[in-house]
N, C-alpha and C. Protein backbone atom coordinates (compact mmCIF):
# COMPACT_ATOMS: atom_id res chain seq x y z
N UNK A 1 108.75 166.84 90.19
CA UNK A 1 109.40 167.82 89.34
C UNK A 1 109.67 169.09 90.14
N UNK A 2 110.80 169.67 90.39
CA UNK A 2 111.03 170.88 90.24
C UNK A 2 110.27 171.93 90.30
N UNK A 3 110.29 173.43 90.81
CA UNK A 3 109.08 174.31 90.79
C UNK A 3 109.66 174.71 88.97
N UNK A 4 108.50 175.14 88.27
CA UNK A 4 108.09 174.89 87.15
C UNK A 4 108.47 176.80 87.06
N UNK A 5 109.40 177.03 85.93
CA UNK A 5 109.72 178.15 85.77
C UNK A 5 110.47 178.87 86.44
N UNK A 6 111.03 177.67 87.29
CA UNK A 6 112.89 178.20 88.19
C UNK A 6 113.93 177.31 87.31
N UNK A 7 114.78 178.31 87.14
CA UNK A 7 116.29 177.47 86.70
C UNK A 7 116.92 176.57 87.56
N UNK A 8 117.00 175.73 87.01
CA UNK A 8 117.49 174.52 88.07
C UNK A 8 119.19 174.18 87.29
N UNK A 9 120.10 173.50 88.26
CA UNK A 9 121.58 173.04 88.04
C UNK A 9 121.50 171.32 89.19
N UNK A 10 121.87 170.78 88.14
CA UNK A 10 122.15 169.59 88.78
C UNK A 10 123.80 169.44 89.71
N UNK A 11 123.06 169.07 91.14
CA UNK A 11 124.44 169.29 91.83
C UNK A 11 124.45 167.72 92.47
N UNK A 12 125.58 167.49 93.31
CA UNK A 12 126.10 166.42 93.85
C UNK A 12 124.87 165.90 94.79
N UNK A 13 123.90 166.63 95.18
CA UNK A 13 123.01 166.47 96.13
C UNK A 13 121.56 165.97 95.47
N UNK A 14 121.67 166.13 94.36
CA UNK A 14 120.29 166.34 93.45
C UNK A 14 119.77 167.50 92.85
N UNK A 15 118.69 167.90 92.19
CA UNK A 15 118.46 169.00 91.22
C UNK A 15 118.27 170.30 92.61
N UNK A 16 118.74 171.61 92.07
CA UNK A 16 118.79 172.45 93.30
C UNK A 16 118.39 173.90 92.02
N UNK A 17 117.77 174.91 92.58
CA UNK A 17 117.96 176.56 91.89
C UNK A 17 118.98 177.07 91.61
N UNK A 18 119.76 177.43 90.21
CA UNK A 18 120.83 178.19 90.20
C UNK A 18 120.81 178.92 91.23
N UNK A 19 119.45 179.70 91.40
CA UNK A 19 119.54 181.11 92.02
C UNK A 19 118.56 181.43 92.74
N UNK A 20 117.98 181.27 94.06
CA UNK A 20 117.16 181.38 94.84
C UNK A 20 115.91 182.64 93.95
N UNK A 21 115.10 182.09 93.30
CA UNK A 21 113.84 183.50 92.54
C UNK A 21 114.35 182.94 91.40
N UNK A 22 115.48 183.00 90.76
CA UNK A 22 115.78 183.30 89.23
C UNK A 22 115.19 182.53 88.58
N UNK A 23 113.98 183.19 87.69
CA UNK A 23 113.17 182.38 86.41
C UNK A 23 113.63 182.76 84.84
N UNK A 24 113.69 182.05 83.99
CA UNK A 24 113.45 182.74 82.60
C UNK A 24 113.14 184.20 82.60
N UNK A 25 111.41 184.34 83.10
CA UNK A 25 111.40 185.76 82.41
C UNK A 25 112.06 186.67 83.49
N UNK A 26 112.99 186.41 84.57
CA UNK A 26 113.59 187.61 84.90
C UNK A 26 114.67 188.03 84.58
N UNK A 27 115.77 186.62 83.38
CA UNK A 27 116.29 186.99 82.86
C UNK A 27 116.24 187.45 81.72
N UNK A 28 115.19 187.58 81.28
CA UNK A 28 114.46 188.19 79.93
C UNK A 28 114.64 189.39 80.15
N UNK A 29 114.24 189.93 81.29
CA UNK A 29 114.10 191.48 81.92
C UNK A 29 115.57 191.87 82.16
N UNK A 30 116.28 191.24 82.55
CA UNK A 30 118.15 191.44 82.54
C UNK A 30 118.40 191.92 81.28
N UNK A 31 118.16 190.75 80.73
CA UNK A 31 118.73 190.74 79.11
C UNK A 31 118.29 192.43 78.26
N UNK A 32 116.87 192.17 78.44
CA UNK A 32 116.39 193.62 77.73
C UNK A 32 117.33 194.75 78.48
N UNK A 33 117.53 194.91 79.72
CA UNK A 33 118.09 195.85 80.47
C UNK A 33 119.22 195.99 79.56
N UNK A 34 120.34 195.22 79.73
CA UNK A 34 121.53 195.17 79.11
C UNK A 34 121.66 195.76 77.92
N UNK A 35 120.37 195.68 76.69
CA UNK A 35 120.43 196.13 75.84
C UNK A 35 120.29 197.46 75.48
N UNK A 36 119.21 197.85 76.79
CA UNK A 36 118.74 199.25 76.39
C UNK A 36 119.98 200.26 76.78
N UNK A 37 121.11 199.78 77.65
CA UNK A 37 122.19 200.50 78.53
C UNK A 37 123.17 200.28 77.50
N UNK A 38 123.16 199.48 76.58
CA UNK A 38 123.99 199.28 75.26
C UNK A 38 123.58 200.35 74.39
N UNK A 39 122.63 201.09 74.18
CA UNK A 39 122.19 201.70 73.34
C UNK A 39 121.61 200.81 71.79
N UNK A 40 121.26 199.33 72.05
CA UNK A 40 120.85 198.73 70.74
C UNK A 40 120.00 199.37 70.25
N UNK A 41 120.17 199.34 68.88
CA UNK A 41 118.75 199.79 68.20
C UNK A 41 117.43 198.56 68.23
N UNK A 42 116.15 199.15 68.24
CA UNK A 42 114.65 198.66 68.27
C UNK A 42 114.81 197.95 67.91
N UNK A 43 115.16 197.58 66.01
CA UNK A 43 114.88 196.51 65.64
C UNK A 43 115.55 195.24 66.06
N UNK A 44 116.75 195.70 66.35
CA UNK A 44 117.38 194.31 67.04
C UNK A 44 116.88 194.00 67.93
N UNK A 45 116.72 194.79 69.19
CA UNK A 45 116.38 194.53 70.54
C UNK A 45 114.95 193.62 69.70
N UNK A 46 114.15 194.04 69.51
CA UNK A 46 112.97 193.24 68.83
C UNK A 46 113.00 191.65 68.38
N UNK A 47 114.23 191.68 67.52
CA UNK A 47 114.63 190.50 67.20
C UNK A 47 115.12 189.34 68.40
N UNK A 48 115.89 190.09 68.82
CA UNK A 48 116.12 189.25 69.82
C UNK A 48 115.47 188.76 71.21
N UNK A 49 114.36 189.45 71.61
CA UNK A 49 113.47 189.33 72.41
C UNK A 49 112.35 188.68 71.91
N UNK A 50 111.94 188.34 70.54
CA UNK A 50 110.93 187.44 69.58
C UNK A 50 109.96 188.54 69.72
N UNK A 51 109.76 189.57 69.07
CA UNK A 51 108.91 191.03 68.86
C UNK A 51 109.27 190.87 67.58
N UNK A 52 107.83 191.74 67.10
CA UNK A 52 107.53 191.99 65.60
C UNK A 52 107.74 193.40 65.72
N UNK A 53 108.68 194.31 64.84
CA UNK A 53 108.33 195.79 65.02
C UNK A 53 106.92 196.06 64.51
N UNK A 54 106.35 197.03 65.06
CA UNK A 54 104.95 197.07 64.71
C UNK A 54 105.01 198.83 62.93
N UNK A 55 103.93 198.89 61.98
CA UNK A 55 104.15 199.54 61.43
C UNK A 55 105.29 199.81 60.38
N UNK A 56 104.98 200.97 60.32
CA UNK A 56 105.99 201.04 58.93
C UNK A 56 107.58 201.00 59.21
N UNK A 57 107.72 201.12 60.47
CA UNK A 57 109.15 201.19 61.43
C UNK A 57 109.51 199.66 61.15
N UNK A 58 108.48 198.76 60.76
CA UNK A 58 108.91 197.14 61.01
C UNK A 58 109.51 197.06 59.41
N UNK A 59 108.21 197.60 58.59
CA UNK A 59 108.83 197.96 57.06
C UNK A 59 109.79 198.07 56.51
N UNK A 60 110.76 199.56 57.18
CA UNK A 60 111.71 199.83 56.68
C UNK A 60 113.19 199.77 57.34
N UNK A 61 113.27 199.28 58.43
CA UNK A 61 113.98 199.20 59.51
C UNK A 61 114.55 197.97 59.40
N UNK A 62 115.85 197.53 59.18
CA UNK A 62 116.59 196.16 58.87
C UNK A 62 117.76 196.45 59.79
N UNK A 63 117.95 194.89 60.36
CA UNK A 63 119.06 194.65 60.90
C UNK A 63 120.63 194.54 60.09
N UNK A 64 121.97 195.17 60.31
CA UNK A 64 123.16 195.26 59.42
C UNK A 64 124.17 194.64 60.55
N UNK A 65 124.87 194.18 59.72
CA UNK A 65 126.34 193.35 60.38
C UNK A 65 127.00 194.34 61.46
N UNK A 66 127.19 195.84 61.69
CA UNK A 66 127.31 196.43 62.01
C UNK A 66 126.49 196.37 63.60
N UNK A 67 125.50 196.43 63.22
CA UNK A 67 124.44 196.05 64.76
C UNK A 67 124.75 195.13 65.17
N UNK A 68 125.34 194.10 64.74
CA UNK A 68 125.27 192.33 65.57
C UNK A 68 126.29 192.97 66.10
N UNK A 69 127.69 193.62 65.59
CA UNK A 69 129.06 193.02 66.25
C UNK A 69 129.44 194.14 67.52
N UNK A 70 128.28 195.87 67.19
CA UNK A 70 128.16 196.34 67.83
C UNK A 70 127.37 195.58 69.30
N UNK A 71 126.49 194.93 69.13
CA UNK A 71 125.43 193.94 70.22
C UNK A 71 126.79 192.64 71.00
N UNK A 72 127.52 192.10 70.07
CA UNK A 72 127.92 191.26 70.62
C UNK A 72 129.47 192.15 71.37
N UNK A 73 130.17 192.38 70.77
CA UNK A 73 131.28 193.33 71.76
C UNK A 73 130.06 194.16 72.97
N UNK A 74 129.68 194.40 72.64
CA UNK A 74 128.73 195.40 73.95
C UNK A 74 128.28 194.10 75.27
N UNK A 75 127.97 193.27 74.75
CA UNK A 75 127.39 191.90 75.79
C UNK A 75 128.96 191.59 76.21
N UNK A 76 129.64 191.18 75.14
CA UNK A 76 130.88 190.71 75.80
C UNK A 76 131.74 191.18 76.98
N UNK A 77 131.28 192.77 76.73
CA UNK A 77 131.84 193.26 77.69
C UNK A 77 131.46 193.57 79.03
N UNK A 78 130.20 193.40 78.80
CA UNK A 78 128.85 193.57 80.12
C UNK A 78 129.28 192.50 80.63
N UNK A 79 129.35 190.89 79.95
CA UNK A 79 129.74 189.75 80.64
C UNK A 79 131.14 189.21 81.37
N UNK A 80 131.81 190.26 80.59
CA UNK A 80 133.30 189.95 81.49
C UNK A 80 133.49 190.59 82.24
N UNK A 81 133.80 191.49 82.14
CA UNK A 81 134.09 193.28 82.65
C UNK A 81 133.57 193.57 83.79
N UNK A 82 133.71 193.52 85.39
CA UNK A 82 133.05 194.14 86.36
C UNK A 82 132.32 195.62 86.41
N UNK A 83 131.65 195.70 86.89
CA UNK A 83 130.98 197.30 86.72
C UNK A 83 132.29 198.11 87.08
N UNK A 84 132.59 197.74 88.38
CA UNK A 84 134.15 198.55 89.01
C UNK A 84 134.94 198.79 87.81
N UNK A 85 135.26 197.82 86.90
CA UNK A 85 136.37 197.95 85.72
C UNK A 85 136.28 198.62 85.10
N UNK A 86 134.91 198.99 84.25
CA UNK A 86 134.36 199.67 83.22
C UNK A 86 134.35 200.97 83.12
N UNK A 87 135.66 201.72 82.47
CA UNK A 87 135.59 202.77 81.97
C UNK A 87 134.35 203.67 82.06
N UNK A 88 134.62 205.12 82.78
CA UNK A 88 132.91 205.89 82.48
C UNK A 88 132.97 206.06 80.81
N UNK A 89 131.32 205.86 80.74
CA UNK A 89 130.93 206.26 79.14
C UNK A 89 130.05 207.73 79.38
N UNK A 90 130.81 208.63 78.74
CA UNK A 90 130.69 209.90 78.95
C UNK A 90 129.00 210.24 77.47
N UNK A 91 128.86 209.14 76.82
CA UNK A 91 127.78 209.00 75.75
C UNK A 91 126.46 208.81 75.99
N UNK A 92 126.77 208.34 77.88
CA UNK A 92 125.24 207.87 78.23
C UNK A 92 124.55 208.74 79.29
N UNK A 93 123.34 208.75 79.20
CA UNK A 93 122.78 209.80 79.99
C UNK A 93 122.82 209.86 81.38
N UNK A 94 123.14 210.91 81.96
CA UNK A 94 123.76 211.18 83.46
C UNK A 94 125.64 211.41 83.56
N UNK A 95 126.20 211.22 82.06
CA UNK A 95 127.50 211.23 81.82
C UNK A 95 128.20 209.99 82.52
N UNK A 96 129.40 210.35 83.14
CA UNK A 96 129.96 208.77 83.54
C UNK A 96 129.59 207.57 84.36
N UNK A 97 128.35 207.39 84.07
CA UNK A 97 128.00 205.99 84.90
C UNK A 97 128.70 204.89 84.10
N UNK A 98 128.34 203.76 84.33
CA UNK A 98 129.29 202.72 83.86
C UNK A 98 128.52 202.16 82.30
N UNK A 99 129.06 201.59 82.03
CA UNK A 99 128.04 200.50 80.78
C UNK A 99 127.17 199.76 81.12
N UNK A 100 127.36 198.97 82.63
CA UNK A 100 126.34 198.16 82.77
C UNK A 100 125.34 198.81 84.05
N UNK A 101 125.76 199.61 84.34
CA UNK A 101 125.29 200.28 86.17
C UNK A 101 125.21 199.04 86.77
N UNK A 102 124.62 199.59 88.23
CA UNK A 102 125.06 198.46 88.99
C UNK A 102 124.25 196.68 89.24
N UNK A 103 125.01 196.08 89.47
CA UNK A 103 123.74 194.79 89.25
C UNK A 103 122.49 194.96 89.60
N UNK A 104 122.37 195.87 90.74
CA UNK A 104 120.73 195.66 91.17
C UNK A 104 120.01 196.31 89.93
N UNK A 105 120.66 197.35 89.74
CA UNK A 105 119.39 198.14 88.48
C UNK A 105 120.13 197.11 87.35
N UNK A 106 120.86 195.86 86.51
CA UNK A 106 120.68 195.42 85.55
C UNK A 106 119.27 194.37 85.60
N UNK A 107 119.39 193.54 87.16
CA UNK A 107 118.81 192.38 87.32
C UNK A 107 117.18 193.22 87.43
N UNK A 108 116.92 194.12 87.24
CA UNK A 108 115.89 194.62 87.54
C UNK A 108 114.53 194.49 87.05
N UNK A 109 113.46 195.00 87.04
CA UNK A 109 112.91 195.06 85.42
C UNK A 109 112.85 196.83 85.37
């Protein structure tokens, strides 16, 4: 078997690493990245990472249609969109950096 907690792609040669290192949880750590540079709100980010909000914040705090389509246009565009392409967002802190900054600080933790 395979090293155990690397992504593997079946190629013409036999089973090989997408990505020389790349495991699950470092794309877990991408993923969260992406979100927090999205500006998602907690409870989603929560949801979607399998987190319980903790307290009365878990209480009263609900996810709205509004958050998904804000989450999914925001990914969509992280996923197509080169950093080079991406309009500065004058909303995020440091003023015009990009939406996604650059791969090394997305792939990061």
């Amino acid at each position: 078997m395979a090293g155990a907690g690397v992504l593997h792609v079946v190629t013409e040669s036999g089973l090989g690493p997408v990505l020389t290192g790349l495991t699950p949880h470092g794309l877990r750590h991408g993923h969260q990245t992406w979100l927090d540079d999205l500006g998602i709100r907690y409870v989603l980010q929560s949801e979607r990472t399998g987190r319980e909000v903790p307290g009365m914040r878990g209480v009263y705090s609900h996810i709205t249609q509004r958050m998904r389509d804000e989450l999914t246009s925001g990914l969509q565009e992280l996923w197509l969109v080169p950093d080079a392409a991406r309009p500065p967002r004058a909303d995020r802190p440091g003023g015009a950096s990009s939406v996604g900054g650059s791969a090394s600080a997305r792939s990061g933790c």
